[in-house]
Protein backbone atom coordinates (compact mmCIF):
# COMPACT_ATOMS: atom_id res chain seq x y z
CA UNK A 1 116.55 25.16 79.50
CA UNK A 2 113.20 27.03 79.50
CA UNK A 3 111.65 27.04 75.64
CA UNK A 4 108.78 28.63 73.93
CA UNK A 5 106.11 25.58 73.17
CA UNK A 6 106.23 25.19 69.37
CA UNK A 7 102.49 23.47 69.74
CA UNK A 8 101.71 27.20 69.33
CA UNK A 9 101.05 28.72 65.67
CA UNK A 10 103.24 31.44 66.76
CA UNK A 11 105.97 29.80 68.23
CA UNK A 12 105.41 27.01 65.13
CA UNK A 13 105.94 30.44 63.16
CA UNK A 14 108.75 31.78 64.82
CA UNK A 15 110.72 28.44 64.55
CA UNK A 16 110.02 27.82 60.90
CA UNK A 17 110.84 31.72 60.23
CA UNK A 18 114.63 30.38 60.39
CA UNK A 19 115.31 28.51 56.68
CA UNK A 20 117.60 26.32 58.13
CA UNK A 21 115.21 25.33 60.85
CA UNK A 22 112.56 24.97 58.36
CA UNK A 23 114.61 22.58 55.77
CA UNK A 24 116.02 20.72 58.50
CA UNK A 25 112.53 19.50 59.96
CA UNK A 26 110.87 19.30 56.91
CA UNK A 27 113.65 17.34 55.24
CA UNK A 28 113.15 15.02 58.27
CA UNK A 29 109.84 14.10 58.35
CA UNK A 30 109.68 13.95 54.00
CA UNK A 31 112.95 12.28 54.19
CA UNK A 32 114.01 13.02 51.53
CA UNK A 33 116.35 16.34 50.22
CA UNK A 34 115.16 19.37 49.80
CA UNK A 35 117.35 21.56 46.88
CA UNK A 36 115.23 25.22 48.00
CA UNK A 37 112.70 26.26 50.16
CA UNK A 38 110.07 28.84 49.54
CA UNK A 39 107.89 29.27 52.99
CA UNK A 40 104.78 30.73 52.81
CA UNK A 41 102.88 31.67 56.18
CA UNK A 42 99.78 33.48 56.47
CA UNK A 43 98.06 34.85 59.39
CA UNK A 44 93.95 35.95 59.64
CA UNK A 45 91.66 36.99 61.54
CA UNK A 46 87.94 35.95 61.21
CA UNK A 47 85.19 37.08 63.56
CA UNK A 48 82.72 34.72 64.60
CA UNK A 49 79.49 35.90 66.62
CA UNK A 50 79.52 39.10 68.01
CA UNK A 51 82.96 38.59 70.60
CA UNK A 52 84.89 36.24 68.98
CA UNK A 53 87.66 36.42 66.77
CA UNK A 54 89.91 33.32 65.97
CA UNK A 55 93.06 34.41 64.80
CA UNK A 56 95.24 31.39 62.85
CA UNK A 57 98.13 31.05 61.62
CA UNK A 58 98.51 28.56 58.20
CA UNK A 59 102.03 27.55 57.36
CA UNK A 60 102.53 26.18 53.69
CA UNK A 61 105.93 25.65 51.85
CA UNK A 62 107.13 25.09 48.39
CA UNK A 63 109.65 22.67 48.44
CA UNK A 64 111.85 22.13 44.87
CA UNK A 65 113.27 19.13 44.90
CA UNK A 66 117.03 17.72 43.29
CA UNK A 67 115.30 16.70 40.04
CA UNK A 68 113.78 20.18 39.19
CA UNK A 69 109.89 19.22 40.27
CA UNK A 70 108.35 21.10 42.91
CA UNK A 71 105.83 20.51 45.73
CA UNK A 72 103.47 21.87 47.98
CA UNK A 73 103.48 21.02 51.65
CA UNK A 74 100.86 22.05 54.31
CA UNK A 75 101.16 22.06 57.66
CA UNK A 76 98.64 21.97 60.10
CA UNK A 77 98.63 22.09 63.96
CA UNK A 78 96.12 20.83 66.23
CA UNK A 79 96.70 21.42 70.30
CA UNK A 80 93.11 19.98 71.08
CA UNK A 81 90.17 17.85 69.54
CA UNK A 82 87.25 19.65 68.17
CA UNK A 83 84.24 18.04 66.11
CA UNK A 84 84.89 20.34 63.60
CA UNK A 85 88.47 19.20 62.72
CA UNK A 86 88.22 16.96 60.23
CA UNK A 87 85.63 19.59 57.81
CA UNK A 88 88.24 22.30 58.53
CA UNK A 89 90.71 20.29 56.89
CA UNK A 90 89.51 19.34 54.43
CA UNK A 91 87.99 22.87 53.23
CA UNK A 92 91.31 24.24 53.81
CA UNK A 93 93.09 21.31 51.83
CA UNK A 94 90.15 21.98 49.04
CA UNK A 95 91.37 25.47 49.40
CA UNK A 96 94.95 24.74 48.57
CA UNK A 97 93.69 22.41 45.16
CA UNK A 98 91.59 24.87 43.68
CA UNK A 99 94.24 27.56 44.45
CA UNK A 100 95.31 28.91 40.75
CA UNK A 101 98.59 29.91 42.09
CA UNK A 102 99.41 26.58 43.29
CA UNK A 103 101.70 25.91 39.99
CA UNK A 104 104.92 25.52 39.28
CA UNK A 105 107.47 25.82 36.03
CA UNK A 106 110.70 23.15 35.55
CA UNK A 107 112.16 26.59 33.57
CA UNK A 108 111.82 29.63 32.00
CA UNK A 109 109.59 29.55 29.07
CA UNK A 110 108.15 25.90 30.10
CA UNK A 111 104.52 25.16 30.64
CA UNK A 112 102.80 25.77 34.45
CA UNK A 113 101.99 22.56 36.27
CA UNK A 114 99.61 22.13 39.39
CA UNK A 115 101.79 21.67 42.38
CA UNK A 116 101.74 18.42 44.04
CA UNK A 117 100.71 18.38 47.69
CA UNK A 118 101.81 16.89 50.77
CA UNK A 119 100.11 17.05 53.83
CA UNK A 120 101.76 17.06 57.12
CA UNK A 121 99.58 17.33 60.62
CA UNK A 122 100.34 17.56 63.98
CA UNK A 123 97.76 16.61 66.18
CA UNK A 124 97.78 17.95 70.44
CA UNK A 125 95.19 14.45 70.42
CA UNK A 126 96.43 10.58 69.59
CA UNK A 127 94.20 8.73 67.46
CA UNK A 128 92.23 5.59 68.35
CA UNK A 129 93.85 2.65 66.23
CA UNK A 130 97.63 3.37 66.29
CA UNK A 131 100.30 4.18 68.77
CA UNK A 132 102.78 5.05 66.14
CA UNK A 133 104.15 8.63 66.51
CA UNK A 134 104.91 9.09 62.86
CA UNK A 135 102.28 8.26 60.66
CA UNK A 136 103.51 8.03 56.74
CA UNK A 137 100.32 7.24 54.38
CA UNK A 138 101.75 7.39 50.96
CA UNK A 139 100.24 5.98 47.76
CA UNK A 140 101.40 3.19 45.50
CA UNK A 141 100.29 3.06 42.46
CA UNK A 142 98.92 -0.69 41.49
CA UNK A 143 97.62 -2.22 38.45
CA UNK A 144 93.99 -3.50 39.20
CA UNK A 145 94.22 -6.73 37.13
CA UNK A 146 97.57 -8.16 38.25
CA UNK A 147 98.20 -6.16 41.78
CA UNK A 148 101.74 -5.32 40.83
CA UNK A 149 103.26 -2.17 41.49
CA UNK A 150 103.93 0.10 39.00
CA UNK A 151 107.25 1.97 39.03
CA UNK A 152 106.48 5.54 37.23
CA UNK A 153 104.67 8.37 38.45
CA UNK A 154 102.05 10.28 36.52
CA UNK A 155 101.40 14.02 36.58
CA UNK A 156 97.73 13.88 36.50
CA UNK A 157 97.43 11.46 39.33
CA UNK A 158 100.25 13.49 41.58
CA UNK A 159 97.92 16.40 41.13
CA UNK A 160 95.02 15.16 42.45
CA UNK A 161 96.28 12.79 45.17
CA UNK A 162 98.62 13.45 47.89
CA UNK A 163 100.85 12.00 50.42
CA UNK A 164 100.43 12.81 54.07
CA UNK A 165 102.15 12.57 57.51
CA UNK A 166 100.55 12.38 60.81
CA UNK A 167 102.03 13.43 63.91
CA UNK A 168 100.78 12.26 67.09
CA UNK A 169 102.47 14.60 69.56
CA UNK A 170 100.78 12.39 72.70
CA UNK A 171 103.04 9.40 70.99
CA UNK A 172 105.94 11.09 71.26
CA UNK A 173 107.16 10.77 74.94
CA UNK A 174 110.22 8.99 75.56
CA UNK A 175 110.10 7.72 71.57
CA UNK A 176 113.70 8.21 70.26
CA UNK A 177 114.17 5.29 67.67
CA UNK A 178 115.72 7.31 65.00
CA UNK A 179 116.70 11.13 64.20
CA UNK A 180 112.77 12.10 63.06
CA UNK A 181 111.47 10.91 66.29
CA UNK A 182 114.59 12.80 68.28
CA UNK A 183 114.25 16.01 66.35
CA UNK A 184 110.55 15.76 67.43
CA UNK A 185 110.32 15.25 70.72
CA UNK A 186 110.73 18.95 70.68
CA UNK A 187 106.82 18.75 70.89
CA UNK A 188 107.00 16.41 73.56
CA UNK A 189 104.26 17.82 75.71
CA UNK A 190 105.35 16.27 78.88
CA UNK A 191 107.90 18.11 79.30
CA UNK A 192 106.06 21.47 80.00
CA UNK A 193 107.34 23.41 82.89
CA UNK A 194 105.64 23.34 86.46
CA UNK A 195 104.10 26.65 85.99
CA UNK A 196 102.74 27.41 82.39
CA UNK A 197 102.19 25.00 79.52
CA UNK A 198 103.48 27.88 77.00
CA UNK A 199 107.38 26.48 77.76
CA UNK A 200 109.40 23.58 77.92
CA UNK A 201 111.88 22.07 79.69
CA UNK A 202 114.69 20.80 77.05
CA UNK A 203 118.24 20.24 77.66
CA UNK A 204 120.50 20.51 74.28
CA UNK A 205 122.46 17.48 75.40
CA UNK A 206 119.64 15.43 74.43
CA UNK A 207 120.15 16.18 71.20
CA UNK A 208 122.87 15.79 68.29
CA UNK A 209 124.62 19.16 67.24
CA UNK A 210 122.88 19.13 63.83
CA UNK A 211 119.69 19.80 65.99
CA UNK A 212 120.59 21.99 68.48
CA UNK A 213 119.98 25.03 66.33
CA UNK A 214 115.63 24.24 66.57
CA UNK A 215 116.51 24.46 70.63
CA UNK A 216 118.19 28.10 70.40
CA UNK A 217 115.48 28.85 68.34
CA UNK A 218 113.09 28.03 70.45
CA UNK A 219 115.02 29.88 73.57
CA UNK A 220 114.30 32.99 71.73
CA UNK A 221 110.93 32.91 70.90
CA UNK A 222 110.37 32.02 74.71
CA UNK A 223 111.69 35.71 75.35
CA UNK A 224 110.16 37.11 72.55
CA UNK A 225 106.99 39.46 74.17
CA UNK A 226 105.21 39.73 70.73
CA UNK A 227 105.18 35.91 71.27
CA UNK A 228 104.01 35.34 74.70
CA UNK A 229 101.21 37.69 74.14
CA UNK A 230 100.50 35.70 71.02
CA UNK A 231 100.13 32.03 73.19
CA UNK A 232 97.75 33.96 75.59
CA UNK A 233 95.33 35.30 72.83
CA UNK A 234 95.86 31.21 71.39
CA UNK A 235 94.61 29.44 74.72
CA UNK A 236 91.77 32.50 75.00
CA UNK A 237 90.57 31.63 71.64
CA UNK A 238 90.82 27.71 71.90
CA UNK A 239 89.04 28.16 75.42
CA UNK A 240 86.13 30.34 73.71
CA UNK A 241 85.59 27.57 70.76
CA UNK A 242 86.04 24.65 72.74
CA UNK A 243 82.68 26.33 74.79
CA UNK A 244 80.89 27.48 71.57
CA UNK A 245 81.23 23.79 70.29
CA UNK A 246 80.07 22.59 73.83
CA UNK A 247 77.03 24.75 73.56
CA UNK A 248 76.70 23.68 69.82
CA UNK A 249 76.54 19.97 70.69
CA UNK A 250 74.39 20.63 73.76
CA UNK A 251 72.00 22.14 71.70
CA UNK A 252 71.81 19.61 69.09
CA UNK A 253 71.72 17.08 70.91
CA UNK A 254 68.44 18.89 72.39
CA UNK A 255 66.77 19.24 68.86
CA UNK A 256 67.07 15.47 68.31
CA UNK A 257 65.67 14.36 71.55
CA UNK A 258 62.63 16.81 70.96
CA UNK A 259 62.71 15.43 67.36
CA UNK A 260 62.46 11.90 68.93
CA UNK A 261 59.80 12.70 70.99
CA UNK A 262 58.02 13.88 68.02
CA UNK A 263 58.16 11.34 66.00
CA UNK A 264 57.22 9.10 68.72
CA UNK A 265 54.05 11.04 69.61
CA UNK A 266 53.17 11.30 65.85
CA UNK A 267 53.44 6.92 65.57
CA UNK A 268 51.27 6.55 68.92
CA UNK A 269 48.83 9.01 66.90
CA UNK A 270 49.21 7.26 63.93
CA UNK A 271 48.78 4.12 65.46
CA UNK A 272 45.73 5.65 67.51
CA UNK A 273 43.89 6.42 64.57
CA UNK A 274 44.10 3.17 62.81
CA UNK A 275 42.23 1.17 66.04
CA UNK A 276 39.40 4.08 66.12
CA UNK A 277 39.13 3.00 62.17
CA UNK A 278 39.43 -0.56 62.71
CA UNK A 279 36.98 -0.27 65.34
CA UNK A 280 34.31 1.13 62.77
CA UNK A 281 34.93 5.00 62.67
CA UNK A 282 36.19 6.80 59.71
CA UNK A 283 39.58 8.06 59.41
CA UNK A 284 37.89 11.96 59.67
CA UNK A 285 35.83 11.06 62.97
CA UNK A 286 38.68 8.89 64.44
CA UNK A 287 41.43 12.43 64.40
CA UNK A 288 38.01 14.51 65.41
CA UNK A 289 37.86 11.95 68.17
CA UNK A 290 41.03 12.52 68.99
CA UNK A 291 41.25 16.43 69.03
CA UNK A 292 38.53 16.42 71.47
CA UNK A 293 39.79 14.45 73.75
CA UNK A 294 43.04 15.48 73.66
């Protein structure tokens, strides 16, 4: 059947909008259970230069889990590669930790503690080193001296420290080794349709009842016009910053072969100088030398 792409923030939003969708994946790729869900999407608009404005969509949950903690997770989605990834990340993740509502409370009455975050990112672009499709970096915590593990968590270091999973959607095709990897291939980009990379081809039988709910989903968001329009004004906007950052690299990569040139004229000046002075003129008469000449 003919679905809306869920590499799109809106279609991402759409799907997610459903809170058994949205426990369902993220209980997946955390493996673990989640007791409640609390979702938390945002949309904005920021204008950059005088006919540009990206519009994004940030998706964030709060997640309590069966022993009464709570944590944050943030999800990010990435259809293409841009040099400025990896600085928007992390100023949105330093976003999220200075947040002061980013707390939670085990009970009424009890103290406010800053909520743990997890990361989750799904990247349109595979990295370099790995050819995993789910990447889990989690921390362990280790005493220095002897390298053994240590069993109990601490609240100060699960503040400042997270956990993150990386999703390479290029990894994905024809990877089914267990149910994450199944429920994900959802994103599998190569199945797009013939005629527009804003739907894919999925057929439910592929997949186990408990999933076939994120399929029907995604059937209505493909007929939903609000999002259509939405995955148009997503591939105008990627198209316009994939150009400015084009133009951005083009020119710097101008300034530092003018800056090279530079500096090399200024050492064959340099250098210039010193033989008119070894030669017997004065540093003063060897640059007058040179201005005349030049």
């Amino acid at each position: 059947m003919r679905v809306a792409n869920p590499i799109y923030d809106v279609v991402f939003k759409f799907l997610m909008g459903d809170m058994r969708i949205a426990k369902l994946i993220l209980s997946k790729i955390l493996d673990q259970e989640i007791e409640s869900l609390e979702l938390k999407p945002t949309e904005f608009r920021r204008k950059i230069g005088l006919n540009l404005t990206v519009f994004r969509i940030d998706f964030s949950a709060v997640i309590r889990q069966p022993d009464g903690s709570s944590k944050l997770v943030l999800i990010e989605i990435q259809k293409a590669k841009l040099p400025t990834d990896i600085m928007r990340f992390r100023k949105y993740l330093g976003g999220h930790y200075q947040d002061p509502n980013n707390v939670y409370t085990t009970g009424e009455g009890a103290e406010e503690k800053a909520l743990p975050i997890i990361c989750i990112y799904f990247l349109g672009h595979p990295l370099q080193h790995t050819e995993s499709p789910v990447v889990k970096v989690q921390r362990s915590y280790i005493d220095a001296a002897t390298q053994e593990e240590l069993a109990h968590r601490e609240e100060f270091i699960e503040s400042l420290t997270h956990d993150s999973y990386i999703i390479q959607i290029p990894r994905l095709k024809e990877k089914r080794r267990n149910d994450l990897e199944v429920l994900l291939s959802i994103f599998d980009q190569s199945q797009q349709t013939s005629d527009s990379r804003h739907f894919l081809n999925l057929d439910e039988n592929d997949y186990p009842e408990e999933f076939r709910i994120v399929i029907r989903q995604l059937l209505k968001a493909a007929v939903e016009e609000d999002v259509c329009e939405t995955m148009d004004l997503e591939d105008d906007i990627l198209d316009e910053l994939e150009s400015l950052e084009r133009a951005v690299l083009k020119k710097e990569k101008a300034l530092e072969e003018k800056d090279k040139v530079i500096e090399e004229q200024s050492k064959a000046l340099t250098k210039a100088i010193q033989a008119l002075v070894d030669s017997g003129m004065t540093e003063s008469e060897a640059k007058s030398c040179l201005r005349l000449s030049s």
